[in-house]
C-alpha atoms as a PDB file:
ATOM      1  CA  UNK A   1       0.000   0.000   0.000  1.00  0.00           C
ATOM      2  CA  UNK A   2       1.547   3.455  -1.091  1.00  0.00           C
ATOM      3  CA  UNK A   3       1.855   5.952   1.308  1.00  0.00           C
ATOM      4  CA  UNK A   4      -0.707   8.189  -0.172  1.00  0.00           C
ATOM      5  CA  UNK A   5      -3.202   5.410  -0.036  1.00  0.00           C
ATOM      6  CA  UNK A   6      -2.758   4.857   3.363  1.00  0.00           C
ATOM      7  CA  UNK A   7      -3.291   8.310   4.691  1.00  0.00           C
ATOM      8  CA  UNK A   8      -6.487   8.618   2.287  1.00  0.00           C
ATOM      9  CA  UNK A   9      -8.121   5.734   3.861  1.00  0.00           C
ATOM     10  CA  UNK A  10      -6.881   7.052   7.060  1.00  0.00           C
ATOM     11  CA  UNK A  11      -8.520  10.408   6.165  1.00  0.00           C
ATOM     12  CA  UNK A  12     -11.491   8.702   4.735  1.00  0.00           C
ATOM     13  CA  UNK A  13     -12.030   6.113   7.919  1.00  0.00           C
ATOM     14  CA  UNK A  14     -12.024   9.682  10.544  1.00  0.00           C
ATOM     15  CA  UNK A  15     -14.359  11.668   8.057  1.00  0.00           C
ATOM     16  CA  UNK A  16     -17.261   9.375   7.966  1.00  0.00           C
ATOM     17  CA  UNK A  17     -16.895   7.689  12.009  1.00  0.00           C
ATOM     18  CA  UNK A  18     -16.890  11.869  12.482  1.00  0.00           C
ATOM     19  CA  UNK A  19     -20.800  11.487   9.901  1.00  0.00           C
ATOM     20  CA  UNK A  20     -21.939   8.770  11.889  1.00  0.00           C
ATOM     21  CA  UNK A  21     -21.520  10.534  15.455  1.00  0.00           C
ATOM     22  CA  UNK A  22     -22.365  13.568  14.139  1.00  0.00           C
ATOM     23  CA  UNK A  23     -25.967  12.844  12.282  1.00  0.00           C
ATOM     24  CA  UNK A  24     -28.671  11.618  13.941  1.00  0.00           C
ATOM     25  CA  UNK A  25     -30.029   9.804  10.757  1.00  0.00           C
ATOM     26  CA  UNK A  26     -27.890   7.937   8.278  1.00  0.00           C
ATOM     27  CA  UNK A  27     -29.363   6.320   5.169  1.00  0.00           C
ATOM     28  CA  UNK A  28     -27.518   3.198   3.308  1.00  0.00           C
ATOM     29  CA  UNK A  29     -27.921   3.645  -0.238  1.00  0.00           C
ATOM     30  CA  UNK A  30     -28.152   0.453  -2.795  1.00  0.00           C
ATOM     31  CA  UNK A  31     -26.208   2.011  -5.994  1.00  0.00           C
ATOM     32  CA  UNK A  32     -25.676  -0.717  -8.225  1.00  0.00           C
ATOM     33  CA  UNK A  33     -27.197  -0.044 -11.519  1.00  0.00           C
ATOM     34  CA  UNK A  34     -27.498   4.033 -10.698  1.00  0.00           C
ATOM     35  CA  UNK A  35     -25.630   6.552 -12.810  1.00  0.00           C
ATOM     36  CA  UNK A  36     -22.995   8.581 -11.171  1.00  0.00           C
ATOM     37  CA  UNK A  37     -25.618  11.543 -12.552  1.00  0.00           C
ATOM     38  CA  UNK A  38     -28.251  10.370 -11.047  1.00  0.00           C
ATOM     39  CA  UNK A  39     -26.152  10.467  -7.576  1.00  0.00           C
ATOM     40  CA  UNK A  40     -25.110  13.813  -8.102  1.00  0.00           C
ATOM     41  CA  UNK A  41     -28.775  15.613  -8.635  1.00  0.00           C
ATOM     42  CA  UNK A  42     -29.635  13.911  -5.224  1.00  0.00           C
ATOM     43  CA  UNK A  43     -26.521  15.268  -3.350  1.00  0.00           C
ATOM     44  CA  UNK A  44     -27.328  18.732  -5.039  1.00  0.00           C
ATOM     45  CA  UNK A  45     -30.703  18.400  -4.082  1.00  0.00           C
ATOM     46  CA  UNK A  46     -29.634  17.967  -0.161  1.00  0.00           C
ATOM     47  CA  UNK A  47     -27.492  20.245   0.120  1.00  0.00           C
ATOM     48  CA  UNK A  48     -27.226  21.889   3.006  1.00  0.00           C
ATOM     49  CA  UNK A  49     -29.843  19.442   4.689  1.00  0.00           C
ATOM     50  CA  UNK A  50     -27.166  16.842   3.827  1.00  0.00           C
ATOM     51  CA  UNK A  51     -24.095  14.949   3.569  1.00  0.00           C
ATOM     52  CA  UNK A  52     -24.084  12.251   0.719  1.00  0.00           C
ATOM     53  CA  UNK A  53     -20.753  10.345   1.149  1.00  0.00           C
ATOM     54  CA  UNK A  54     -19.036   7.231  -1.667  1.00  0.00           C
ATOM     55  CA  UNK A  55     -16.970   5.412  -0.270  1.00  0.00           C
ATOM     56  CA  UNK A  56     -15.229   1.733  -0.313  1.00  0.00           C
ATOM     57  CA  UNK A  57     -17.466  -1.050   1.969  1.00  0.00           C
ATOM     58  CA  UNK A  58     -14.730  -1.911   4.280  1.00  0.00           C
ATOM     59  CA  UNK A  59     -13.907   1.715   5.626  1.00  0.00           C
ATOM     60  CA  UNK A  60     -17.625   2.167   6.085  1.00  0.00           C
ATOM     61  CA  UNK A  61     -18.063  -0.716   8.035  1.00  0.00           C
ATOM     62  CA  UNK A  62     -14.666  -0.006   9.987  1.00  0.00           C
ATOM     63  CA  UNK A  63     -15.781   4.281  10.471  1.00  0.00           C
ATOM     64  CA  UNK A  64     -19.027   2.374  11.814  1.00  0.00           C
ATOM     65  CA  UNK A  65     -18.039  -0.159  14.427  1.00  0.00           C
ATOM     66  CA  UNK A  66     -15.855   2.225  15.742  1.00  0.00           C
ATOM     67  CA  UNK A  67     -18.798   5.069  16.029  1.00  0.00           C
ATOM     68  CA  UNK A  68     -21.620   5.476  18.245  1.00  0.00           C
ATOM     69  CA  UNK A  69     -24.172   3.792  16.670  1.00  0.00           C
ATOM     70  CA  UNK A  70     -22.005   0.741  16.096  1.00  0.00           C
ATOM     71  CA  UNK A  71     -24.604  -1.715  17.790  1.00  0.00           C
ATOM     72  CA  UNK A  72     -27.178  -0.796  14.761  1.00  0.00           C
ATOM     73  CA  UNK A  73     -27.971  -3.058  12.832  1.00  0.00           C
ATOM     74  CA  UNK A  74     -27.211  -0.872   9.723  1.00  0.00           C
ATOM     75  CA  UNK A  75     -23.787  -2.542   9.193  1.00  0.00           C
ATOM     76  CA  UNK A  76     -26.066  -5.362   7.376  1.00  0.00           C
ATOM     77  CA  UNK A  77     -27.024  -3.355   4.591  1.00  0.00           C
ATOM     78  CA  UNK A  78     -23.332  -2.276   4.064  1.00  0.00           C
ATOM     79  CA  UNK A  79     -22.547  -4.388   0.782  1.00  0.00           C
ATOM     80  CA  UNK A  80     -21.572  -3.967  -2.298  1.00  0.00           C
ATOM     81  CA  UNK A  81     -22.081  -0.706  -4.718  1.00  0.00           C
ATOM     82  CA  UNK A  82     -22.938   1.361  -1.527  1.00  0.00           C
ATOM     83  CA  UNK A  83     -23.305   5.057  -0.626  1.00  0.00           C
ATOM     84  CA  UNK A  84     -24.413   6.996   2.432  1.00  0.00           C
ATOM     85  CA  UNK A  85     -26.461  10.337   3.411  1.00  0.00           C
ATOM     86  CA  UNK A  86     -25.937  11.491   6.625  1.00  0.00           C
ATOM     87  CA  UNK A  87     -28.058  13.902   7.626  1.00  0.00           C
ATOM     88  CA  UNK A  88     -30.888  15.417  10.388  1.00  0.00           C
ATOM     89  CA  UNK A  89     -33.912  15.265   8.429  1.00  0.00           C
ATOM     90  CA  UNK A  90     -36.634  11.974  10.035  1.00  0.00           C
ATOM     91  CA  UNK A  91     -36.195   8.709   8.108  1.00  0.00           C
ATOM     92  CA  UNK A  92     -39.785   9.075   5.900  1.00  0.00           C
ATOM     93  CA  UNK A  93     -38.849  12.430   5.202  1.00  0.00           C
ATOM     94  CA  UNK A  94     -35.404  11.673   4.011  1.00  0.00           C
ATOM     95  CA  UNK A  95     -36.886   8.489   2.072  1.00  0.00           C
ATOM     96  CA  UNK A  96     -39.664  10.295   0.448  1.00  0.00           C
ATOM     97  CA  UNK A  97     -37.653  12.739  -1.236  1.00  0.00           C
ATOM     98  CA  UNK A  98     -35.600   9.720  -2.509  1.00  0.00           C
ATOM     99  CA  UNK A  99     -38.859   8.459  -4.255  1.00  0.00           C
ATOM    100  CA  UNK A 100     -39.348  11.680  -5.814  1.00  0.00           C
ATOM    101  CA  UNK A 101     -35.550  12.083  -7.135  1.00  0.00           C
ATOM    102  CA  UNK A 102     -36.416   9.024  -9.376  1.00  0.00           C
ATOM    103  CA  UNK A 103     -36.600   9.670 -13.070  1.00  0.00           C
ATOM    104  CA  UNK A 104     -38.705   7.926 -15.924  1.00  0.00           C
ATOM    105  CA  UNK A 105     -35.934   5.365 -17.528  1.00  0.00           C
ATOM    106  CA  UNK A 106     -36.475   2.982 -20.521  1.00  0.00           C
ATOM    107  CA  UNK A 107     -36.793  -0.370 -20.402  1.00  0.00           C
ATOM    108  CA  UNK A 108     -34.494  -2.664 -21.645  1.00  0.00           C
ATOM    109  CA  UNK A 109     -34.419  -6.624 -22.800  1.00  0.00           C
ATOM    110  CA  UNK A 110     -34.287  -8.824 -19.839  1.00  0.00           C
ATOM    111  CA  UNK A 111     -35.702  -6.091 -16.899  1.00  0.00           C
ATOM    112  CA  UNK A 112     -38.089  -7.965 -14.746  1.00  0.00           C
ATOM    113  CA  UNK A 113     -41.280  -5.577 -15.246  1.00  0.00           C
ATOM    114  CA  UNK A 114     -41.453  -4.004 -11.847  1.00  0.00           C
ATOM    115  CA  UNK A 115     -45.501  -3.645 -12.657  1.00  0.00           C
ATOM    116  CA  UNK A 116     -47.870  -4.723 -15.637  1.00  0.00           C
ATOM    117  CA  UNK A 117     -46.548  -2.681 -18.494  1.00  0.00           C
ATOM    118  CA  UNK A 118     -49.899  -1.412 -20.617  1.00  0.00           C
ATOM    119  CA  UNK A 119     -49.403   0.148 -23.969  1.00  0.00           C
ATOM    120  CA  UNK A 120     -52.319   2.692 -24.124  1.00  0.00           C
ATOM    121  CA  UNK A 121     -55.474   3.293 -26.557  1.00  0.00           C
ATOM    122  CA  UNK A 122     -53.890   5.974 -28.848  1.00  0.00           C
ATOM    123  CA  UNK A 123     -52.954   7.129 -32.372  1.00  0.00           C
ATOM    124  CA  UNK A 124     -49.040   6.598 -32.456  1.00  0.00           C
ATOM    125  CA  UNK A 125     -48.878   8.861 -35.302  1.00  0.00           C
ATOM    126  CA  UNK A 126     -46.541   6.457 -36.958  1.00  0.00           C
ATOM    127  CA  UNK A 127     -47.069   5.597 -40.378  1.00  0.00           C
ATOM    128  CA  UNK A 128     -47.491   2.102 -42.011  1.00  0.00           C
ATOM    129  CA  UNK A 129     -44.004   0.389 -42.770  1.00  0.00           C
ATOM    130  CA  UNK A 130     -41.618  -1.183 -40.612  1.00  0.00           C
ATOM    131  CA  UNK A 131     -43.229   0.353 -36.980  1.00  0.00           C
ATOM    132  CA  UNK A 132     -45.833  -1.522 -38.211  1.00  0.00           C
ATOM    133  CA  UNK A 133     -44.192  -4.982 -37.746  1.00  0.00           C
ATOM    134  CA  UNK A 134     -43.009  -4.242 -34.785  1.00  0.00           C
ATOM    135  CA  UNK A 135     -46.045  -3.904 -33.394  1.00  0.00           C
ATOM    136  CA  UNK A 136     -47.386  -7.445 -34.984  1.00  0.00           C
ATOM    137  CA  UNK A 137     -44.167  -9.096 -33.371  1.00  0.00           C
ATOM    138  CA  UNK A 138     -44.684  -7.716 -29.814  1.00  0.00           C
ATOM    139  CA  UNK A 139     -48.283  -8.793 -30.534  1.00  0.00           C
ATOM    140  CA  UNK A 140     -49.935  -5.755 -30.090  1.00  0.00           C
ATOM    141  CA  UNK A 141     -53.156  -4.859 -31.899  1.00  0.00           C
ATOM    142  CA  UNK A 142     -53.435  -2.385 -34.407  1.00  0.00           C
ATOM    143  CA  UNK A 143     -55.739  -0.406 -36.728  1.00  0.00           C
ATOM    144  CA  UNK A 144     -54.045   0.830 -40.186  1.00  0.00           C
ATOM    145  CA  UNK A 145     -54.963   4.092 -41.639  1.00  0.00           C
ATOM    146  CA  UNK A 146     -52.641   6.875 -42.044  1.00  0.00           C
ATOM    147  CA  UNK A 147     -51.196   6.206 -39.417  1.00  0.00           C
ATOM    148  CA  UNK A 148     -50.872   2.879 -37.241  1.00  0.00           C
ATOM    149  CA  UNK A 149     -53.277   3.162 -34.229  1.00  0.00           C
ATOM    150  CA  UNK A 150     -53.875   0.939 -30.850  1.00  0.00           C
ATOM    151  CA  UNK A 151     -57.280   0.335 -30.565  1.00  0.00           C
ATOM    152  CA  UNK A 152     -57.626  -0.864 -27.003  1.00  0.00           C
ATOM    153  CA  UNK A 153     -55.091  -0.266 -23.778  1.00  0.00           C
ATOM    154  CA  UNK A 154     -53.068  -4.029 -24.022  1.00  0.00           C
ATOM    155  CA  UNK A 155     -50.678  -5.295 -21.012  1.00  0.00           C
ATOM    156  CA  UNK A 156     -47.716  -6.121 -22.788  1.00  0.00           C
ATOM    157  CA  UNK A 157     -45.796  -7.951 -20.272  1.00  0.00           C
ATOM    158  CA  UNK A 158     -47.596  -8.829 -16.419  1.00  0.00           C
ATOM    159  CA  UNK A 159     -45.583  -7.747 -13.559  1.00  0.00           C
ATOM    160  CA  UNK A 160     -42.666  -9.548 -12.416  1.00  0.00           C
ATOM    161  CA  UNK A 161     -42.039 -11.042 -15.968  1.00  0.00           C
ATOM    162  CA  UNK A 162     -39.059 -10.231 -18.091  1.00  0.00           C
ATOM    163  CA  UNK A 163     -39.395  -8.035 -20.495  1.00  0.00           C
ATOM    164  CA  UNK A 164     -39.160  -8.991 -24.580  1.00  0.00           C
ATOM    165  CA  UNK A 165     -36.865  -7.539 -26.607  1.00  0.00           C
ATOM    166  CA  UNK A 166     -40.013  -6.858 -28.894  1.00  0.00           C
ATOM    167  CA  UNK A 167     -41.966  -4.949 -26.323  1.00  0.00           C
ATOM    168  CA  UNK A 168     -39.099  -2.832 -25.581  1.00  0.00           C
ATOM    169  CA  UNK A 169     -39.214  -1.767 -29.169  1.00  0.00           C
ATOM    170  CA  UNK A 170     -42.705  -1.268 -29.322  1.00  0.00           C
ATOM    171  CA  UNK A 171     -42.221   0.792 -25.683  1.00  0.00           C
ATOM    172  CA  UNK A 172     -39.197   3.019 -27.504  1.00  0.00           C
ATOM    173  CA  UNK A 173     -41.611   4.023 -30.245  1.00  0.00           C
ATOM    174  CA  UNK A 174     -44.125   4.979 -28.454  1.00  0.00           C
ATOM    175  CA  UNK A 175     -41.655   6.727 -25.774  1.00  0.00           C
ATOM    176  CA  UNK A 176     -43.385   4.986 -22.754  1.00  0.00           C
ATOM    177  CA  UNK A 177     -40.960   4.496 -20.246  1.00  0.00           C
ATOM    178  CA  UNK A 178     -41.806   1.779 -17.606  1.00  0.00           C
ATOM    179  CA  UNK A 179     -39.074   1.670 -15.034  1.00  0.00           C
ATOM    180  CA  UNK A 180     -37.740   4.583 -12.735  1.00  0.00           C
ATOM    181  CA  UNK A 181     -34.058   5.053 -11.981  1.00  0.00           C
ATOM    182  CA  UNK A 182     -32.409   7.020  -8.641  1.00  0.00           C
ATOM    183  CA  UNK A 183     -31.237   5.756  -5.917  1.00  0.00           C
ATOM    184  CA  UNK A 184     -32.705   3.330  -3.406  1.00  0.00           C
ATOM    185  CA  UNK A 185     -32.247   3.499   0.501  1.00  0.00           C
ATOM    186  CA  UNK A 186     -31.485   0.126   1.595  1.00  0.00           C
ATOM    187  CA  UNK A 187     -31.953   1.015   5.091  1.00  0.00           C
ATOM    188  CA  UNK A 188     -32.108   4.093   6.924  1.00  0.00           C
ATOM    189  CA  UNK A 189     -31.211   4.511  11.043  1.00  0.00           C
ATOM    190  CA  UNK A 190     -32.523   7.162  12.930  1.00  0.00           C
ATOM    191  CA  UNK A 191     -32.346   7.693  17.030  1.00  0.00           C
ATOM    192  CA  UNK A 192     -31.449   3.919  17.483  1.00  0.00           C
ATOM    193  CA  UNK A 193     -34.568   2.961  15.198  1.00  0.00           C
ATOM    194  CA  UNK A 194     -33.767   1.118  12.305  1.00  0.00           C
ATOM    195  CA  UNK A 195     -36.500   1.667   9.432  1.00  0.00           C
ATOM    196  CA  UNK A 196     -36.810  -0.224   5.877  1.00  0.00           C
ATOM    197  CA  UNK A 197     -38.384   0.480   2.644  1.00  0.00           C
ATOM    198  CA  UNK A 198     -41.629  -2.124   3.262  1.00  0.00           C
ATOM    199  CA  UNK A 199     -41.816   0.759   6.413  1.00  0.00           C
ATOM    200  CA  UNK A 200     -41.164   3.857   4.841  1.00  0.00           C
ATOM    201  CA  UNK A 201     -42.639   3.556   1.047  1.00  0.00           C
ATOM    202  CA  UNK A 202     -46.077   5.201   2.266  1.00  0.00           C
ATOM    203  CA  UNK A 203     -48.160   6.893  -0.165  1.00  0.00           C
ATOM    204  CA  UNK A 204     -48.809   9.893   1.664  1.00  0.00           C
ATOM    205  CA  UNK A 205     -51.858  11.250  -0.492  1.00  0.00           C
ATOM    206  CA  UNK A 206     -53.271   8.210   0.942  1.00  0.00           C
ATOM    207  CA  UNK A 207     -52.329   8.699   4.445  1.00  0.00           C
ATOM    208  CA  UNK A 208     -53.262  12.088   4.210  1.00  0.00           C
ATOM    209  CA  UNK A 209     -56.937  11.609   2.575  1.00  0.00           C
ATOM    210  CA  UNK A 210     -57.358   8.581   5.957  1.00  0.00           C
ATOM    211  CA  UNK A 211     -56.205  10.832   8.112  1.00  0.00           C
ATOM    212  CA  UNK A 212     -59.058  13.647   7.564  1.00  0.00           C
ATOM    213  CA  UNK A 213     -61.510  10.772   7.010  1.00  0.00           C
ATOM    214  CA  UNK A 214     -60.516   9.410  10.358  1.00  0.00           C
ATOM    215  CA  UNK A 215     -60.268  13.194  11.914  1.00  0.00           C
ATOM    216  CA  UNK A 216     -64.010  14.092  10.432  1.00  0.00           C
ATOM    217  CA  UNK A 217     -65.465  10.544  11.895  1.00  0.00           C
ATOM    218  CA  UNK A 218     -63.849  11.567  15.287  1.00  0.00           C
ATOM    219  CA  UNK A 219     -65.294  15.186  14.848  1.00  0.00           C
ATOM    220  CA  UNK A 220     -68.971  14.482  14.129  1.00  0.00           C
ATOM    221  CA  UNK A 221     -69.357  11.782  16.681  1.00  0.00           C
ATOM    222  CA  UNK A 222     -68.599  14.365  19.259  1.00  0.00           C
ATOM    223  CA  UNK A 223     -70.952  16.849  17.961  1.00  0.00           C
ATOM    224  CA  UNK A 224     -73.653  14.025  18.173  1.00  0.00           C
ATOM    225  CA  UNK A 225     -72.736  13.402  21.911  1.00  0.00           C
ATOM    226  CA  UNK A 226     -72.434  16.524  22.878  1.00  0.00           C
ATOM    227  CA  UNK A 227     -68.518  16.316  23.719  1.00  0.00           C
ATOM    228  CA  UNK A 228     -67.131  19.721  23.940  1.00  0.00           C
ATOM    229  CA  UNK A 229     -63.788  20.417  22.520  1.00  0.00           C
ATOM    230  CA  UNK A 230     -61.493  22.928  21.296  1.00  0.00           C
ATOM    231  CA  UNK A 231     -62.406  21.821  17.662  1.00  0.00           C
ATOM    232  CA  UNK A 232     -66.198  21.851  17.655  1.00  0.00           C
ATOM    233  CA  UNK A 233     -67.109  23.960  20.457  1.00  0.00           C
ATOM    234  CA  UNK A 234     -68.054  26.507  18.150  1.00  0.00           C
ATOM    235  CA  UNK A 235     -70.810  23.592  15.814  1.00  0.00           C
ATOM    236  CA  UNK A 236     -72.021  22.639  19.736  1.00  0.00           C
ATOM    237  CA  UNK A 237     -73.050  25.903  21.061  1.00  0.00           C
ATOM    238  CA  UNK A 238     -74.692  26.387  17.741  1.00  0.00           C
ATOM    239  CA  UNK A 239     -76.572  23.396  17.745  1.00  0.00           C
ATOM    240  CA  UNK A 240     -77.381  24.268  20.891  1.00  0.00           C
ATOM    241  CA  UNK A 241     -78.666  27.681  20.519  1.00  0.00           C
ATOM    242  CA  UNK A 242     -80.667  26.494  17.401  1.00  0.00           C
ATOM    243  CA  UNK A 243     -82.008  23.581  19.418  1.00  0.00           C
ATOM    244  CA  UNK A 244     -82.884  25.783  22.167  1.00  0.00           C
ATOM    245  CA  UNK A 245     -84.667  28.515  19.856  1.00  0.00           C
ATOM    246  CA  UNK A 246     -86.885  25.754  18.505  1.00  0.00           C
ATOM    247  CA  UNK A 247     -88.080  24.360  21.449  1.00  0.00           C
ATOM    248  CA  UNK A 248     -88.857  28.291  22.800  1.00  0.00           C
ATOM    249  CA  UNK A 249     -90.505  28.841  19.042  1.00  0.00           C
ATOM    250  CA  UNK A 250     -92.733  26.258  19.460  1.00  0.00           C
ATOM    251  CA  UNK A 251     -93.716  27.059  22.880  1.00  0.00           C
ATOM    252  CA  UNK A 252     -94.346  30.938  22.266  1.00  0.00           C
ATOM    253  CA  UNK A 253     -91.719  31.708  24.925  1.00  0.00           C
ATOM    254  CA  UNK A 254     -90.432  35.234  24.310  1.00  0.00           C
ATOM    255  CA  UNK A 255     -87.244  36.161  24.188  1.00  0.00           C
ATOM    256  CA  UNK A 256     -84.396  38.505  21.871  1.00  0.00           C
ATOM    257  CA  UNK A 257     -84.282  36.022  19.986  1.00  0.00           C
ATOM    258  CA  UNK A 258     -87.575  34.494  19.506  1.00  0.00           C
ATOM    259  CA  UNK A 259     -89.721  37.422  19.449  1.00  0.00           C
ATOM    260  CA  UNK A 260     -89.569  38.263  15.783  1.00  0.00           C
ATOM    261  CA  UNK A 261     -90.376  34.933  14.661  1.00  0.00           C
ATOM    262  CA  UNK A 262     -93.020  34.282  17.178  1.00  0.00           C
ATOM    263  CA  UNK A 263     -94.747  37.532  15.781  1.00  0.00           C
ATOM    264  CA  UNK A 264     -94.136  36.525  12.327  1.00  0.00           C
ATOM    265  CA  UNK A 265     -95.984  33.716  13.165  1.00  0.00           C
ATOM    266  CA  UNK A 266     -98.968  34.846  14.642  1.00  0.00           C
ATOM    267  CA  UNK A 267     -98.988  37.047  11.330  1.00  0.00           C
ATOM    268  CA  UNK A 268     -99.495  34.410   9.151  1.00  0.00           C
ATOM    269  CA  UNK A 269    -101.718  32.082  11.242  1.00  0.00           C
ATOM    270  CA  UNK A 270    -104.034  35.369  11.346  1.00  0.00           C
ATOM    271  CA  UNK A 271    -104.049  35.929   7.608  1.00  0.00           C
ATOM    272  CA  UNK A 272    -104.832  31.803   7.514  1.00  0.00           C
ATOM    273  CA  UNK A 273    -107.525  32.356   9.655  1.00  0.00           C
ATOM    274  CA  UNK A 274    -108.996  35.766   8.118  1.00  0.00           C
ATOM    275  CA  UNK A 275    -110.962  34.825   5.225  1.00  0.00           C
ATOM    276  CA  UNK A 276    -113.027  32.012   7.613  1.00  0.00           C
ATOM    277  CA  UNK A 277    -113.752  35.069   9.878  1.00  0.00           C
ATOM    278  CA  UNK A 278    -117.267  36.981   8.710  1.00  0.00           C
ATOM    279  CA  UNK A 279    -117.613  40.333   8.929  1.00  0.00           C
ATOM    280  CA  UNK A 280    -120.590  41.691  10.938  1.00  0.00           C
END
C-alpha cells in the first residue's frame, strides 16, 4: 500500500466515524445499476440538509463499528455498490424525497417488469411500414390508416415477468418508459430505530386523505354526543342555541331572539284564519 493510499483511507475512515456521530439519521444507499448523474442531482438536491458520502465497503463498516451507533444493525445493509447520506432530516422524510428524485428510464431486454406494463389506446402517429411490424411481433393490436393506431389499452408484459426484446421496441416508439431510476435506501437509522423500505414507502396522499376521514369521523361523533372540545365547540353551542330557539318557538316563549319569529308567526296564522272570519 503506497503511502498516499494509506493516509487517504486514514482520512477517509475519521471523516465518515466523524458522519456517523455527528448525524442523527444515516441512510444506506443500494447504488448498483445508478448513474454517477443520477447520484449527483440527489446530493445537489440535499445540500445543506445533507451529507451524501461514496466510499469503499470496508472503511464504512470499519468508520461504523468504531462510532456510536455501532450496535445498529445498519452494518447489514453495508454491501456492495454502496453510498451513504448522513443527515438530520426523520427517516420518511429523508426516504420520500428519494422516491421523488427518481426519473422515468427505458426499459431494456431482460428487466423484470417491476408492474404490468400497458401500452395505451392511442394514435401513435406512426405511419405504415416497418413500426408496423413491430407492433405485430410484440403482438400488439393495431388499426391501419394513415397512421398505425392501438385500438384498445393491451398489457404487454404482467408484472414480475421479463421483459421482450419486442416490447421494448414497441415501448421506444411509443416513448413509454416503464421503469424509474435514482437511488434506493437500503436502510435508513434514525435515534437507534432502524426503518426499511416495506416501512417507509407510504403513499402519503393516501395517508393524508385517511387521516381527515378518520379526523371528520372523530369530529362528528362528538358533535352528536355533545362532547365539547377545542375543535367543535363553536358547531355545539350552535346546535345548541338552534335547538334551544326551537323548542322556545314552538312554545311561544319570548325572548331577543324568539320574538320576531313568534310575531311573524302569529302574522301568518291570522291571515290563515282571516278569510273564515265573517264580517258583521
Amino acid at each position: 500500500m503506497t503511502m498516499h493510499l494509506r493516509k487517504w483511507k486514514e482520512s477517509e475512515f475519521k471523516e465518515i466515524k466523524e458522519l456517523f456521530n455527528k448525524y442523527e439519521s444515516v441512510a444506506v444507499l443500494d447504488l448498483r445499476n445508478t448513474p454517477a448523474s443520477i447520484v449527483q442531482r440527489v446530493r445537489k438536491g440535499l445540500i445543506p440538509n445533507a451529507v451524501v458520502k461514496i466510499s469503499k465497503t470496508k472503511i464504512v463498516l470499519k468508520a461504523l463499528g468504531d462510532s456510536r451507533i455501532k450496535d445498529s444493525k445498519l452494518k447489514d445493509y453495508v454491501k456492495g455498490s454502496v453510498g451513504l447520506i448522513f443527515t438530520n432530516m426523520n427517516a420518511f422524510e429523508l426516504f420520500a424525497y428519494l422516491k421523488r428524485s427518481k426519473q422515468p428510464a427505458s426499459a431494456k431486454p431482460g428487466m423484470i417488469a417491476p408492474e404490468d406494463i400497458v401500452v395505451p389506446a392511442c394514435d401513435t402517429g406512426l405511419p405504415p411500414g416497418p413500426a408496423l411490424t413491430t407492433f405485430k411481433n410484440a403482438g400488439v393490436k393495431v388499426k391501419m390508416g394513415a397512421t398505425i393506431s392501438i385500438a384498445e389499452d393491451q398489457t404487454v408484459t404482467k408484472k414480475g415477468e421479463p421483459i421482450k426484446a419486442e416490447v421494448c421496441s414497441v415501448l421506444g416508439a411509443l416513448n413509454l418508459k416503464p421503469f424509474k431510476v435514482g437511488t434506493n435506501a437500503a436502510a435508513i437509522y434514525e435515534k437507534g430505530e432502524l426503518f426499511l423500505p416495506l416501512v417507509l414507502d407510504i403513499d402519503t396522499d393516501q395517508y393524508f386523505n385517511n387521516f381527515m376521514k378518520a379526523y371528520n369521523t372523530a369530529f362528528n361523533l362528538s358533535v352528536e354526543v355533545a362532547y365539547p372540545t377545542k375543535q367543535n365547540i363553536e358547531v355545539l353551542v350552535g346546535k345548541a342555541f338552534k335547538e334551544a330557539k326551537g323548542v322556545a318557538l314552538e312554545g311561544n316563549f319570548l325572548t331577543k331572539y324568539t320574538t320576531e319569529d313568534i310575531i311573524a308567526k302569529a302574522v301568518r296564522i291570522a291571515n290563515g284564519i282571516k278569510p273564515l272570519i265573517k264580517e258583521h
